[in-house]
C-alpha atoms as a PDB file:
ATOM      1  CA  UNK A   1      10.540   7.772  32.547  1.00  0.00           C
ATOM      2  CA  UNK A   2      13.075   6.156  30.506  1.00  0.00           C
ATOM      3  CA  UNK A   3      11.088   3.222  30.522  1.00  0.00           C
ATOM      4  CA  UNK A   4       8.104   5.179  29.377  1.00  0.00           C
ATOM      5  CA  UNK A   5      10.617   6.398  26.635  1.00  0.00           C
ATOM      6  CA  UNK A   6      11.472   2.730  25.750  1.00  0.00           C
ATOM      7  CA  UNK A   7       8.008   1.990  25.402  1.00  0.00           C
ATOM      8  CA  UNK A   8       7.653   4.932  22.347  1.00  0.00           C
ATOM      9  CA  UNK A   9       4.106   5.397  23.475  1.00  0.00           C
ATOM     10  CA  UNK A  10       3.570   8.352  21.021  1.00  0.00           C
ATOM     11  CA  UNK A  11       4.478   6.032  18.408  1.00  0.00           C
ATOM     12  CA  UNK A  12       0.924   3.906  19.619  1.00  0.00           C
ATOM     13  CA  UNK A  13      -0.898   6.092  17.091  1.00  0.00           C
ATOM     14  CA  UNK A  14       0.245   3.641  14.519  1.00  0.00           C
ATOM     15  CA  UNK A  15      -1.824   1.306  15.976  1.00  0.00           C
ATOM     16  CA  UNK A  16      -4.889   3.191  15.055  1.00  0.00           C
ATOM     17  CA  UNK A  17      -5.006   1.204  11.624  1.00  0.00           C
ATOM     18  CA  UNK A  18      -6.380  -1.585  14.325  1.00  0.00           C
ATOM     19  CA  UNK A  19      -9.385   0.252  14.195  1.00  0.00           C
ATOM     20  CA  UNK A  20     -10.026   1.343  10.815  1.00  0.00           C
ATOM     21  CA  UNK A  21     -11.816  -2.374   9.588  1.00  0.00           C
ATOM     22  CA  UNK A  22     -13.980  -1.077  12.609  1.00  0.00           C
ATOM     23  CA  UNK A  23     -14.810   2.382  11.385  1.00  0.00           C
ATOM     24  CA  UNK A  24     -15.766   1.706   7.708  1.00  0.00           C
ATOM     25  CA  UNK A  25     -17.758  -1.512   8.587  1.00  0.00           C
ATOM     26  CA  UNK A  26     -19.759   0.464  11.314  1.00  0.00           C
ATOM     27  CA  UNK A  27     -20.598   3.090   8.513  1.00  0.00           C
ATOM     28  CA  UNK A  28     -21.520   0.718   6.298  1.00  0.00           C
ATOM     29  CA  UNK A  29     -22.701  -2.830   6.539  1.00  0.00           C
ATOM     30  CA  UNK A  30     -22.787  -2.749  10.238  1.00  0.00           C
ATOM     31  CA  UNK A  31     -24.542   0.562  11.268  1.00  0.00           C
ATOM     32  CA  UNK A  32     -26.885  -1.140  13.442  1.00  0.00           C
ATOM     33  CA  UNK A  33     -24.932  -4.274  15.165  1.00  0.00           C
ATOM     34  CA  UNK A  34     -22.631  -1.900  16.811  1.00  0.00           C
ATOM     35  CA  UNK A  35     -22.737  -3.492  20.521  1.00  0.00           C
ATOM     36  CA  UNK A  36     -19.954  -3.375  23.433  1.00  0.00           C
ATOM     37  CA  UNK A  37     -19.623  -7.030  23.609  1.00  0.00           C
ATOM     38  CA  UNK A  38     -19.225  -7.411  20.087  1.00  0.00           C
ATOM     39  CA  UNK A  39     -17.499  -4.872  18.584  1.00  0.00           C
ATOM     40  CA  UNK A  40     -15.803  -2.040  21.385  1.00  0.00           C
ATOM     41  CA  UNK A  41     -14.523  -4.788  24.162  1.00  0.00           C
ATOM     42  CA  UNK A  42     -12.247  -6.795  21.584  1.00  0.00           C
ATOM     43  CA  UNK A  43     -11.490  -3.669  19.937  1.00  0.00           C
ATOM     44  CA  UNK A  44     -10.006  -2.277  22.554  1.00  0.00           C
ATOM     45  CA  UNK A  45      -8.478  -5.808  23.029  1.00  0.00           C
ATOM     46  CA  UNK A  46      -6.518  -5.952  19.826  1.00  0.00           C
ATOM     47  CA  UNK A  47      -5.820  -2.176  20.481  1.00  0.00           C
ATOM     48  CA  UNK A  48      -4.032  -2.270  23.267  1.00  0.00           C
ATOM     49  CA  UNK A  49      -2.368  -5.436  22.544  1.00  0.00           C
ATOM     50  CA  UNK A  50      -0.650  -4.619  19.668  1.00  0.00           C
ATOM     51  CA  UNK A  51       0.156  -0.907  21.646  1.00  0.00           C
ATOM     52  CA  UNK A  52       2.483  -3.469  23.828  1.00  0.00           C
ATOM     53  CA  UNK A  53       3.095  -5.667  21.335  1.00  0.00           C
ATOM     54  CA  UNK A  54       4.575  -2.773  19.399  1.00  0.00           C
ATOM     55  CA  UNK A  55       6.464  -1.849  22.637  1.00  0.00           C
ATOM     56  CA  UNK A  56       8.000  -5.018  22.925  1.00  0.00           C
ATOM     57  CA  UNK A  57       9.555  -4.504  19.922  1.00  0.00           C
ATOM     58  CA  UNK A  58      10.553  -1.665  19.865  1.00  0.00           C
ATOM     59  CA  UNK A  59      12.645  -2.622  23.107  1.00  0.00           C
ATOM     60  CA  UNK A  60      14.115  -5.189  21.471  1.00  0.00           C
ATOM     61  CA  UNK A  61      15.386  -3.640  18.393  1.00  0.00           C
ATOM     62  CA  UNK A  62      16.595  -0.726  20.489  1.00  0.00           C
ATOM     63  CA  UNK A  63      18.520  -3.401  22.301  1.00  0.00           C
ATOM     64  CA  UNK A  64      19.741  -5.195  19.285  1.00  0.00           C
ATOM     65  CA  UNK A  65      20.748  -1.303  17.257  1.00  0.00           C
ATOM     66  CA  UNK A  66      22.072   0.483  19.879  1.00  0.00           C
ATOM     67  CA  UNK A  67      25.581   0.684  18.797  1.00  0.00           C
ATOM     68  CA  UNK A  68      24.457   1.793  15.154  1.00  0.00           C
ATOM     69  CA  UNK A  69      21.877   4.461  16.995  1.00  0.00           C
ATOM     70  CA  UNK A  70      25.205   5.898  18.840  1.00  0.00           C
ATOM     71  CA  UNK A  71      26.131   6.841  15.495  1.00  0.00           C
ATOM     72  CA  UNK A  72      22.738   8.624  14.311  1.00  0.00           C
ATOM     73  CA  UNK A  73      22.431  11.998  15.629  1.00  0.00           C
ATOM     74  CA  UNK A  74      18.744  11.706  17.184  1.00  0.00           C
ATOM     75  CA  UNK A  75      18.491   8.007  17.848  1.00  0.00           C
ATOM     76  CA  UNK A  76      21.406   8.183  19.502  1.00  0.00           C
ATOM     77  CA  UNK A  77      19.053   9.981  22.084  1.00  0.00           C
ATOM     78  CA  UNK A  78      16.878   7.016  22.496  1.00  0.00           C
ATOM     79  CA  UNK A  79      17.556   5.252  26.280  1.00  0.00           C
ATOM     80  CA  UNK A  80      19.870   2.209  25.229  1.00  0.00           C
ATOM     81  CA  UNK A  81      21.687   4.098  22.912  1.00  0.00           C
ATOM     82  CA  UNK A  82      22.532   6.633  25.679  1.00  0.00           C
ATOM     83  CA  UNK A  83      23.503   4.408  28.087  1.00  0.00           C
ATOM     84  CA  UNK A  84      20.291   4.900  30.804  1.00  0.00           C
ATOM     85  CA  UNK A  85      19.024   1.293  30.397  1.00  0.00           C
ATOM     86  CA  UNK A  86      20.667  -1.052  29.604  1.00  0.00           C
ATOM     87  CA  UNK A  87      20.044  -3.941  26.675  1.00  0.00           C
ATOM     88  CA  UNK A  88      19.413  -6.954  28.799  1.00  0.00           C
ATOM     89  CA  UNK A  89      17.017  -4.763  31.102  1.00  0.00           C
ATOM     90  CA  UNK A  90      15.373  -3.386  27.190  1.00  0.00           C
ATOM     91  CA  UNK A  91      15.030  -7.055  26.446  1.00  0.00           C
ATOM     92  CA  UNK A  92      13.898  -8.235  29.627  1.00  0.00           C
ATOM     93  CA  UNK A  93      11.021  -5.010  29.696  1.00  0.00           C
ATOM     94  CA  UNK A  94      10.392  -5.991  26.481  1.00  0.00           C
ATOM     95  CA  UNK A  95       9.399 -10.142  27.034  1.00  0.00           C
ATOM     96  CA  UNK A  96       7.047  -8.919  29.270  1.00  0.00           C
ATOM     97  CA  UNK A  97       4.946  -6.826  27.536  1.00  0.00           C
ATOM     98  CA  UNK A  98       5.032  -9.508  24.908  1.00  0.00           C
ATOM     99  CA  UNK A  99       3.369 -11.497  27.331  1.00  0.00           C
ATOM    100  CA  UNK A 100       1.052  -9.277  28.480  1.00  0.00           C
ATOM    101  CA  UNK A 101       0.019  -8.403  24.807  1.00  0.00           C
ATOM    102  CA  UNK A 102      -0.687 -11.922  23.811  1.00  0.00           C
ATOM    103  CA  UNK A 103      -2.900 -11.946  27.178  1.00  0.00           C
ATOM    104  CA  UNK A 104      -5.142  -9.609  26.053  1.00  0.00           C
ATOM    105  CA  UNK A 105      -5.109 -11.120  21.757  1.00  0.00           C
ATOM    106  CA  UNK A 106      -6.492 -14.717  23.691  1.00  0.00           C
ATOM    107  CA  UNK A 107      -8.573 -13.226  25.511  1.00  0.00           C
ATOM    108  CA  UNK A 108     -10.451 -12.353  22.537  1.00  0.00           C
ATOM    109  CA  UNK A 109      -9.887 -15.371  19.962  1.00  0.00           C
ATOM    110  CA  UNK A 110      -6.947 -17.662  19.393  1.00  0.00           C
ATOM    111  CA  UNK A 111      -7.251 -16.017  16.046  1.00  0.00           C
ATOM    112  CA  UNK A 112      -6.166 -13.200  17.059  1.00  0.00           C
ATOM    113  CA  UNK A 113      -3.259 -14.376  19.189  1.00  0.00           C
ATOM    114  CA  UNK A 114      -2.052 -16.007  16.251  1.00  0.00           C
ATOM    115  CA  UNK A 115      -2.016 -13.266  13.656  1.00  0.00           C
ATOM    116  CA  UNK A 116      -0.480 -11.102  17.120  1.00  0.00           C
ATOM    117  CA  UNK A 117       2.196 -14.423  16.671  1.00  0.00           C
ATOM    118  CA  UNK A 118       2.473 -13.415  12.995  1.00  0.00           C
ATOM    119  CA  UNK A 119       3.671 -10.279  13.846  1.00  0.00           C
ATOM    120  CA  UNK A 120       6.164 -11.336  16.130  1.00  0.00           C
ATOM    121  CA  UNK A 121       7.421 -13.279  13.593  1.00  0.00           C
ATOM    122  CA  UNK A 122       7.768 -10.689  11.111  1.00  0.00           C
ATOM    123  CA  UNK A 123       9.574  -8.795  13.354  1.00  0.00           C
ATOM    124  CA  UNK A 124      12.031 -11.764  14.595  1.00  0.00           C
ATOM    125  CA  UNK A 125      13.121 -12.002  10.770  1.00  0.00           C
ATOM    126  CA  UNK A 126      13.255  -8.293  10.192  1.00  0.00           C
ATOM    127  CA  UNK A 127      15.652  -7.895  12.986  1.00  0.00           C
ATOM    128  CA  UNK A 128      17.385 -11.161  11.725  1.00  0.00           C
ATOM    129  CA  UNK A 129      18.321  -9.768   8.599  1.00  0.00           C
ATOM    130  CA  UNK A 130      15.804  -8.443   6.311  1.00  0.00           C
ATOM    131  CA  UNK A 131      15.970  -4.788   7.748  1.00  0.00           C
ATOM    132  CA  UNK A 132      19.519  -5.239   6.194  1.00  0.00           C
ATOM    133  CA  UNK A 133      17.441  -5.764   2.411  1.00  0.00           C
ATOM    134  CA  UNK A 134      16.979  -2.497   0.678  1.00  0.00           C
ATOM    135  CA  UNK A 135      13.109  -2.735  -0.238  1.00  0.00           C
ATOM    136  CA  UNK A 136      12.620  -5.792   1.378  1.00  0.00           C
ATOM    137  CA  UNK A 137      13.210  -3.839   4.927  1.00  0.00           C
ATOM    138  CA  UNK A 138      10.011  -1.367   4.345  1.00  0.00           C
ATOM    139  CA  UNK A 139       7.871  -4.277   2.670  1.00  0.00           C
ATOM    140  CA  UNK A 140       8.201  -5.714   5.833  1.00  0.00           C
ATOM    141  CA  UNK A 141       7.207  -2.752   7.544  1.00  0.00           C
ATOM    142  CA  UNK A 142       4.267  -2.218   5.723  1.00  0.00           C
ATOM    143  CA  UNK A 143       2.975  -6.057   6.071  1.00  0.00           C
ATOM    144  CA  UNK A 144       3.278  -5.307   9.725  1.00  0.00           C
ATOM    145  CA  UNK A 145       0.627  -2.402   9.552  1.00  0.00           C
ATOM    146  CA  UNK A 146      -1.425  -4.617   7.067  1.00  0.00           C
ATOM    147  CA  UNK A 147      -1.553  -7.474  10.071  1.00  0.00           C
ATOM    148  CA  UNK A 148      -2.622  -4.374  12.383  1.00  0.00           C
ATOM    149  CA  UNK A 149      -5.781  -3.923   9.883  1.00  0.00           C
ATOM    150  CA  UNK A 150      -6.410  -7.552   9.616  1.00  0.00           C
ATOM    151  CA  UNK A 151      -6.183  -8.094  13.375  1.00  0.00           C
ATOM    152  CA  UNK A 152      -9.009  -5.168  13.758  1.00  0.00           C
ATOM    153  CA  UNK A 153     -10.717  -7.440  11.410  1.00  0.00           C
ATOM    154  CA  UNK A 154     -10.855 -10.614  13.188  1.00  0.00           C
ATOM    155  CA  UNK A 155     -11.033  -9.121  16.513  1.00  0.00           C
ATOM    156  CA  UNK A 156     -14.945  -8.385  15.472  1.00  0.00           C
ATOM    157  CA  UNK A 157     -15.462 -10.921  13.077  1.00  0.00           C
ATOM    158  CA  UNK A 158     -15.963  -9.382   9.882  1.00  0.00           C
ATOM    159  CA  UNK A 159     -14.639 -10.250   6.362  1.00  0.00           C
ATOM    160  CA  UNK A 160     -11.629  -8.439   5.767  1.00  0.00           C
ATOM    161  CA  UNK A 161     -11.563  -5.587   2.352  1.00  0.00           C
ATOM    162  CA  UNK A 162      -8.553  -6.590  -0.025  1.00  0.00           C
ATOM    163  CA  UNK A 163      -9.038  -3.188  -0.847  1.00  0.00           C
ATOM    164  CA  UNK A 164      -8.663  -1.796   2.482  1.00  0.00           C
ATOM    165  CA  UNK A 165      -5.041  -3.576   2.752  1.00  0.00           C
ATOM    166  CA  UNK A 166      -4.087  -2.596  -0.474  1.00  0.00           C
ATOM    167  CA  UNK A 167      -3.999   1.283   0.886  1.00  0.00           C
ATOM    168  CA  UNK A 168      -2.637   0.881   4.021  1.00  0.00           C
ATOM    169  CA  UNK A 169       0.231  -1.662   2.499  1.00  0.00           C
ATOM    170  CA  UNK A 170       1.011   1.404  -0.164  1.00  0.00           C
ATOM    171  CA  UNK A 171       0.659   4.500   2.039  1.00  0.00           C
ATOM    172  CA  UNK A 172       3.133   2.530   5.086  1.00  0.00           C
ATOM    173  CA  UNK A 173       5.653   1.559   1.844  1.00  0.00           C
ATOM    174  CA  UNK A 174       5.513   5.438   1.506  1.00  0.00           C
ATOM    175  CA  UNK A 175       6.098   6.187   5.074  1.00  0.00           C
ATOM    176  CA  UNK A 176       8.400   3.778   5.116  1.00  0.00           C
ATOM    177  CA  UNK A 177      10.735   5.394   2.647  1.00  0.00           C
ATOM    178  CA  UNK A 178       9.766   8.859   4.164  1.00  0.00           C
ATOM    179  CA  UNK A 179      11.508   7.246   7.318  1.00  0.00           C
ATOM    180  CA  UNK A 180      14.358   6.210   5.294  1.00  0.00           C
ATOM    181  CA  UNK A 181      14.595   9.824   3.692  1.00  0.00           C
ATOM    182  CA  UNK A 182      14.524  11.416   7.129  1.00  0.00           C
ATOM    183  CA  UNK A 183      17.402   9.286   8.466  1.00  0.00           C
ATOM    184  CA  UNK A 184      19.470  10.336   5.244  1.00  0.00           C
ATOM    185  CA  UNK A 185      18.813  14.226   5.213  1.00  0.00           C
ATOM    186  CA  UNK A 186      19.322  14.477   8.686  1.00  0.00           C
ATOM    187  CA  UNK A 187      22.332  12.905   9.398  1.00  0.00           C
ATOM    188  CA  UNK A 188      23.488  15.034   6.047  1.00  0.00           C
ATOM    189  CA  UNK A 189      21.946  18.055   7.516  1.00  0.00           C
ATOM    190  CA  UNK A 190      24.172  17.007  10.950  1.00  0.00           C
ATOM    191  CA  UNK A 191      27.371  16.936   8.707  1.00  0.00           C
ATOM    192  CA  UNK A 192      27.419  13.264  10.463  1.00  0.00           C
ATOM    193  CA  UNK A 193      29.459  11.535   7.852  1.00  0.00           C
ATOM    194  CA  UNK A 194      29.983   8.219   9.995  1.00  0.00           C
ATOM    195  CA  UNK A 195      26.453   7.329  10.167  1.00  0.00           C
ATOM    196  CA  UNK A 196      25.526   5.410   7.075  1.00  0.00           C
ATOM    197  CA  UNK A 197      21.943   3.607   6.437  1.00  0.00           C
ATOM    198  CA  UNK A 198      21.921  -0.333   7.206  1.00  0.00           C
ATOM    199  CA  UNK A 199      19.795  -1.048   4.577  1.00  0.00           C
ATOM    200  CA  UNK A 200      22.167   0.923   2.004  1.00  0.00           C
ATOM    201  CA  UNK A 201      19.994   3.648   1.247  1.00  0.00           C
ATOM    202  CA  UNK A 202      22.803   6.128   0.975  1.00  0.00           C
ATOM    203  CA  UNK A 203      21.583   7.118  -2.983  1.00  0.00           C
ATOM    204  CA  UNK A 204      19.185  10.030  -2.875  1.00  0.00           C
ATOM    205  CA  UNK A 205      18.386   9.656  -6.295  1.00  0.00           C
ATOM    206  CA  UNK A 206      17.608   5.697  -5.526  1.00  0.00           C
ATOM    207  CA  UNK A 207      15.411   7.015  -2.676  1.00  0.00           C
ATOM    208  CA  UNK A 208      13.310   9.123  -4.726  1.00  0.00           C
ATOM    209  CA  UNK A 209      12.329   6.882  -6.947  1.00  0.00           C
ATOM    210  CA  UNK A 210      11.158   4.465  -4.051  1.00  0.00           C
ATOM    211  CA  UNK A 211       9.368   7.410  -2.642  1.00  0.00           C
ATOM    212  CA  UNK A 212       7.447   8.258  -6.447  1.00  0.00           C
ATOM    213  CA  UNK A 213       6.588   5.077  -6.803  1.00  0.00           C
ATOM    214  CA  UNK A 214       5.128   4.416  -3.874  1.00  0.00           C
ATOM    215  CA  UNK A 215       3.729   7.669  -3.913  1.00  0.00           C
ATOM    216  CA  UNK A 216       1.704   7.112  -7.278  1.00  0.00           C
ATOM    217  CA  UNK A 217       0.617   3.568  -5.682  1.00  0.00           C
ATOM    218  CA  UNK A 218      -0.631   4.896  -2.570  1.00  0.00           C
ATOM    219  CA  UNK A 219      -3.028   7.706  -4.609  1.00  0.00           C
ATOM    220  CA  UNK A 220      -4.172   5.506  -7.938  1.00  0.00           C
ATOM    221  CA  UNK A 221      -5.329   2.595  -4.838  1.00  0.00           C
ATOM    222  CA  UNK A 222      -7.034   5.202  -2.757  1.00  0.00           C
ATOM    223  CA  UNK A 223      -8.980   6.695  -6.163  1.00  0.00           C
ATOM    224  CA  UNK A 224      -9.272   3.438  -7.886  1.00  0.00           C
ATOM    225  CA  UNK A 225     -10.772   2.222  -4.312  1.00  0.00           C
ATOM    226  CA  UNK A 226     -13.537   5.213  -3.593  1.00  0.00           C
ATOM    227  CA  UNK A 227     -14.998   5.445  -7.198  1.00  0.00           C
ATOM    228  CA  UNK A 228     -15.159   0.861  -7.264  1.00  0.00           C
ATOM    229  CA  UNK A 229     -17.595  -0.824  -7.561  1.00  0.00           C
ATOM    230  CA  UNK A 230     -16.965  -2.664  -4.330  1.00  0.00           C
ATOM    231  CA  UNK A 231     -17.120   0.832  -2.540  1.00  0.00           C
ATOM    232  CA  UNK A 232     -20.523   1.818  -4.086  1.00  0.00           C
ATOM    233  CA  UNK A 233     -22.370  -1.388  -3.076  1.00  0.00           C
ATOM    234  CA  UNK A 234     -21.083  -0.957   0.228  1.00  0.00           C
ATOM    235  CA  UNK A 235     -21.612   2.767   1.223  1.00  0.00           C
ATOM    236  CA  UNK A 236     -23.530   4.033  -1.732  1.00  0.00           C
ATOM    237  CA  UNK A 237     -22.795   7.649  -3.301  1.00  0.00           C
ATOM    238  CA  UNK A 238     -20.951   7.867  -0.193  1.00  0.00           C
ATOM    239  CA  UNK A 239     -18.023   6.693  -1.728  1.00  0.00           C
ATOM    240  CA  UNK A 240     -17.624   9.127  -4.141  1.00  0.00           C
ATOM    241  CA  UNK A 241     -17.076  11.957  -0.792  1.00  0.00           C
ATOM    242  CA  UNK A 242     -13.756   9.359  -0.386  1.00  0.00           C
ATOM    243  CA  UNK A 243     -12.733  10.556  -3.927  1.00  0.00           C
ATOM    244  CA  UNK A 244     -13.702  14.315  -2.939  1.00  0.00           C
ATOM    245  CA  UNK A 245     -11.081  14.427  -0.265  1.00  0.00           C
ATOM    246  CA  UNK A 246      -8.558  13.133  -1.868  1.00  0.00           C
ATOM    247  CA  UNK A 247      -6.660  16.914  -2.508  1.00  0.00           C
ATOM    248  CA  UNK A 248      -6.169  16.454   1.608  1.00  0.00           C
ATOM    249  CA  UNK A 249      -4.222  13.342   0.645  1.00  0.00           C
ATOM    250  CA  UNK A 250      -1.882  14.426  -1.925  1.00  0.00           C
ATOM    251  CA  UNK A 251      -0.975  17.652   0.647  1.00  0.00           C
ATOM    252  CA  UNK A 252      -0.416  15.964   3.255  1.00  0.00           C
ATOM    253  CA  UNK A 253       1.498  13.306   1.613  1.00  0.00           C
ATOM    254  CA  UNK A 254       3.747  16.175  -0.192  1.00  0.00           C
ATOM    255  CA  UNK A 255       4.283  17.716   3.322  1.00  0.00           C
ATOM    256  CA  UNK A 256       5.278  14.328   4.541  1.00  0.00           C
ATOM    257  CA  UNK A 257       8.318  14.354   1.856  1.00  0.00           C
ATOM    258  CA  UNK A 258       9.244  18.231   2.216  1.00  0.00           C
ATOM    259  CA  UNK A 259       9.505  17.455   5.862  1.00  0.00           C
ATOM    260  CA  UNK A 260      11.927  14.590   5.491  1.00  0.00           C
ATOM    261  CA  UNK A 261      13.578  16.043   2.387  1.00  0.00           C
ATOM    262  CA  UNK A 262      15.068  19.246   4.840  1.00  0.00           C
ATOM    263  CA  UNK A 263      15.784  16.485   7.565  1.00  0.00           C
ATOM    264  CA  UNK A 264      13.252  17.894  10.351  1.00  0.00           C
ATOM    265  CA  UNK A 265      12.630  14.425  11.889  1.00  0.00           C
ATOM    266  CA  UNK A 266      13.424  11.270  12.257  1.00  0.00           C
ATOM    267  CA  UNK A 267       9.678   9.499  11.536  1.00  0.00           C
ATOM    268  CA  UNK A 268       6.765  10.807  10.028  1.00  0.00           C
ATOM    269  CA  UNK A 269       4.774  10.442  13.249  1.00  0.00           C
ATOM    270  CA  UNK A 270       7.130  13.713  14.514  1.00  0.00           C
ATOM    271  CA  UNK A 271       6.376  15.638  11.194  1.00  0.00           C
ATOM    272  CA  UNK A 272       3.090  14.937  12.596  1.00  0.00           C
ATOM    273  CA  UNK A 273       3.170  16.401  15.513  1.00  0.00           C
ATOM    274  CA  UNK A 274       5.086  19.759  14.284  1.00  0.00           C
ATOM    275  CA  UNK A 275       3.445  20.431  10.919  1.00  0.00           C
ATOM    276  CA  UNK A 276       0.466  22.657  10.931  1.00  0.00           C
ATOM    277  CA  UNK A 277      -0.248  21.439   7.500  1.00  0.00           C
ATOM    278  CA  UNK A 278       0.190  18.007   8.153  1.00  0.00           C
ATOM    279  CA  UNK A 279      -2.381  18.382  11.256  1.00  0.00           C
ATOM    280  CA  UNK A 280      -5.072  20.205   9.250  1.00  0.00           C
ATOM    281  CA  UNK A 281      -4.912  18.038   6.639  1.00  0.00           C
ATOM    282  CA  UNK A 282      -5.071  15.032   8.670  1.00  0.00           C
ATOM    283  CA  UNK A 283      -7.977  16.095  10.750  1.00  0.00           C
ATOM    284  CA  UNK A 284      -9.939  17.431   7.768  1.00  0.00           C
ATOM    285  CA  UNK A 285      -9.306  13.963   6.309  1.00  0.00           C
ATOM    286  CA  UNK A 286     -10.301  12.773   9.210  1.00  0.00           C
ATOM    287  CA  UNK A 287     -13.752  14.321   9.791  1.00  0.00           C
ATOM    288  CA  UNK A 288     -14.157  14.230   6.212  1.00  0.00           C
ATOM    289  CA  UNK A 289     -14.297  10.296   6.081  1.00  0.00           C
ATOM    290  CA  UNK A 290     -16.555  10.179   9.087  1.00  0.00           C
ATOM    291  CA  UNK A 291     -19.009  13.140   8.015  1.00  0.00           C
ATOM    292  CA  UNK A 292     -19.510  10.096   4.571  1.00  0.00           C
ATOM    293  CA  UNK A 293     -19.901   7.307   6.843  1.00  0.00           C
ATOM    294  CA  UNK A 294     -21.800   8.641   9.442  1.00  0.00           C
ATOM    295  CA  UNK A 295     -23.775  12.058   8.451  1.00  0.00           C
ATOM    296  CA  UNK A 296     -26.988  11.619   7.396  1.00  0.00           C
ATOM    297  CA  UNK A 297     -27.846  12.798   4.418  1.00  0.00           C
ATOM    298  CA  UNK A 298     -24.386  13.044   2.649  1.00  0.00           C
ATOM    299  CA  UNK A 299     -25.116  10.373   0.329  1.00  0.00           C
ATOM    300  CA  UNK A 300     -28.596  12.181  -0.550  1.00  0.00           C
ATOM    301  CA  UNK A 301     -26.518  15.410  -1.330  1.00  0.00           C
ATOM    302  CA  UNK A 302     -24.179  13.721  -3.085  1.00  0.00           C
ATOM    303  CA  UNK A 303     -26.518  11.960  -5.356  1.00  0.00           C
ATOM    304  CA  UNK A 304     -28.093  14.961  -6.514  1.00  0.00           C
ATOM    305  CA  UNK A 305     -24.511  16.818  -7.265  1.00  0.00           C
ATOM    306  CA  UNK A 306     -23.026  14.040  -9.402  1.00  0.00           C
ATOM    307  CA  UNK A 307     -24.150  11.458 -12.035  1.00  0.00           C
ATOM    308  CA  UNK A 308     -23.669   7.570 -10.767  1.00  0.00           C
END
């Protein structure tokens, strides 16, 4: 189990911005060349191989933290930092499902093993130093769900959406500060006076302006993206249901901030999990996006409600 742990398999959920090149191609340009061998087999490929690629590193920079984590009242929680591996054995576990997930990215294209190699790099020099960078340390985060997208991407073939990668890099710089505004409030909230961010985000008022301008980013891209031109040739008056939803954004994305603001977890995948707000927003999002790309006659109704 503490293996299992190690592995942060709730955390694979990330990963899911693998598939999203997949989704909004099959609702638009490639409704009708969705086949197994083309599309859901390497899929699932680059899926699951970044799931243990993501694994891998998160054993390694468990291995390579845990004497800061002692210090942090939940990570200290995690299995190195509490002593029940150890961080040989969490770097050892975590070489081999390296391996294994560059297995599975050459099984589908060398492509895709190298952008999985990418990765790996951006990780080696994030745990070499620039996770030490204030703003440099979450840029680096969000590139690394940007090479998720792109991997989904070239794991079916398809020409990649600069404005696709545009939103994800903005909304993971967001969640990326929301992660840094967690680890502040609740070590404050803990009265935990030793613990002290490695990146020196110890100024609030610093952090907040990270997190507004990021914020603003992350909502002008997803707008400026559903009402372009580049949207409309692709799905049609579909696009403009993208625009509709985007009141679900903004609340969620405000939950995401209260939630770290009172120091109720320490990642926004665990506001996630216990916000009811966050979950009905999400999913609402959620079916929202695929009731444009995949309903018939949404685009019809939409047509007739606004003016193109």
């Amino acid at each position: 189990m503490n293996y299992i742990r190690l592995m942060r398999p709730f955390d694979w959920v990330k990963n899911a911005f693998v598939l999203l090149p997949i989704v909004f191609w099959l609702g638009g340009e490639g409704a009708a060349e969705g086949t197994f061998s083309s599309i859901w087999w390497p899929g699932f490929c680059a899926l699951l191989g970044f799931c243990l690629l993501a694994s891998a590193v998160y054993s390694f920079n468990d291995a390579v933290d845990a004497e800061k984590d002692r210090l942090h009242p939940i990570k200290r929680l995690r299995p190195v930092a509490s002593g029940a591996i150890s961080p040989a054995s969490a770097m050892v576990f975590g070489t081999v499902l390296g391996v294994c997930a560059f297995g599975l990215a050459s099984l589908v294209s060398v492509t895709l093993a190298g952008i999985f190699g990418l990765y790996a790099l951006l990780q080696l020099c994030y745990n070499l130093g620039l996770k030490h960078v204030m703003l440099v340390d979450v840029v680096a985060v969000a590139l690394g769900f940007v090479l998720r997208s792109i991997a989904g991407a070239y794991a079916i073939d398809i020409k990649l959406s600069i404005w696709l990668l545009l939103c994800v890099f903005f909304l993971c710089l967001y969640l990326g500060f929301i992660k840094r505004f967690c680890d502040l409030s609740s070590a404050a909230k803990a009265g935990d006076s030793d613990w002290k961010s490695r990146a020196g985000y110890d100024n609030p008022l610093e952090l907040n302006l990270l997190l507004g301008m990021s914020f603003v980013l992350s909502i002008m891209m997803y707008v400026t993206y559903a009402l372009s031109t580049h949207a409309q040739q692709i799905f049609g008056a579909r696009s403009m249901g993208f625009a509709l939803l985007t009141p679900l954004v903004l609340i969620v994305m405000h939950r995401f901030y209260r939630n770290a603001s009172e120091g109720r977890s320490d990642s926004p995948l665990v506001a996630i999990l216990s916000d009811r707000i966050i979950q009905l927003g999400s999913v609402l999002f959620a079916l929202g996006i695929l009731a444009c790309l995949y309903v018939p006659g949404v685009e019809r109704v939409l047509q007739n409600l606004f003016v193109n």
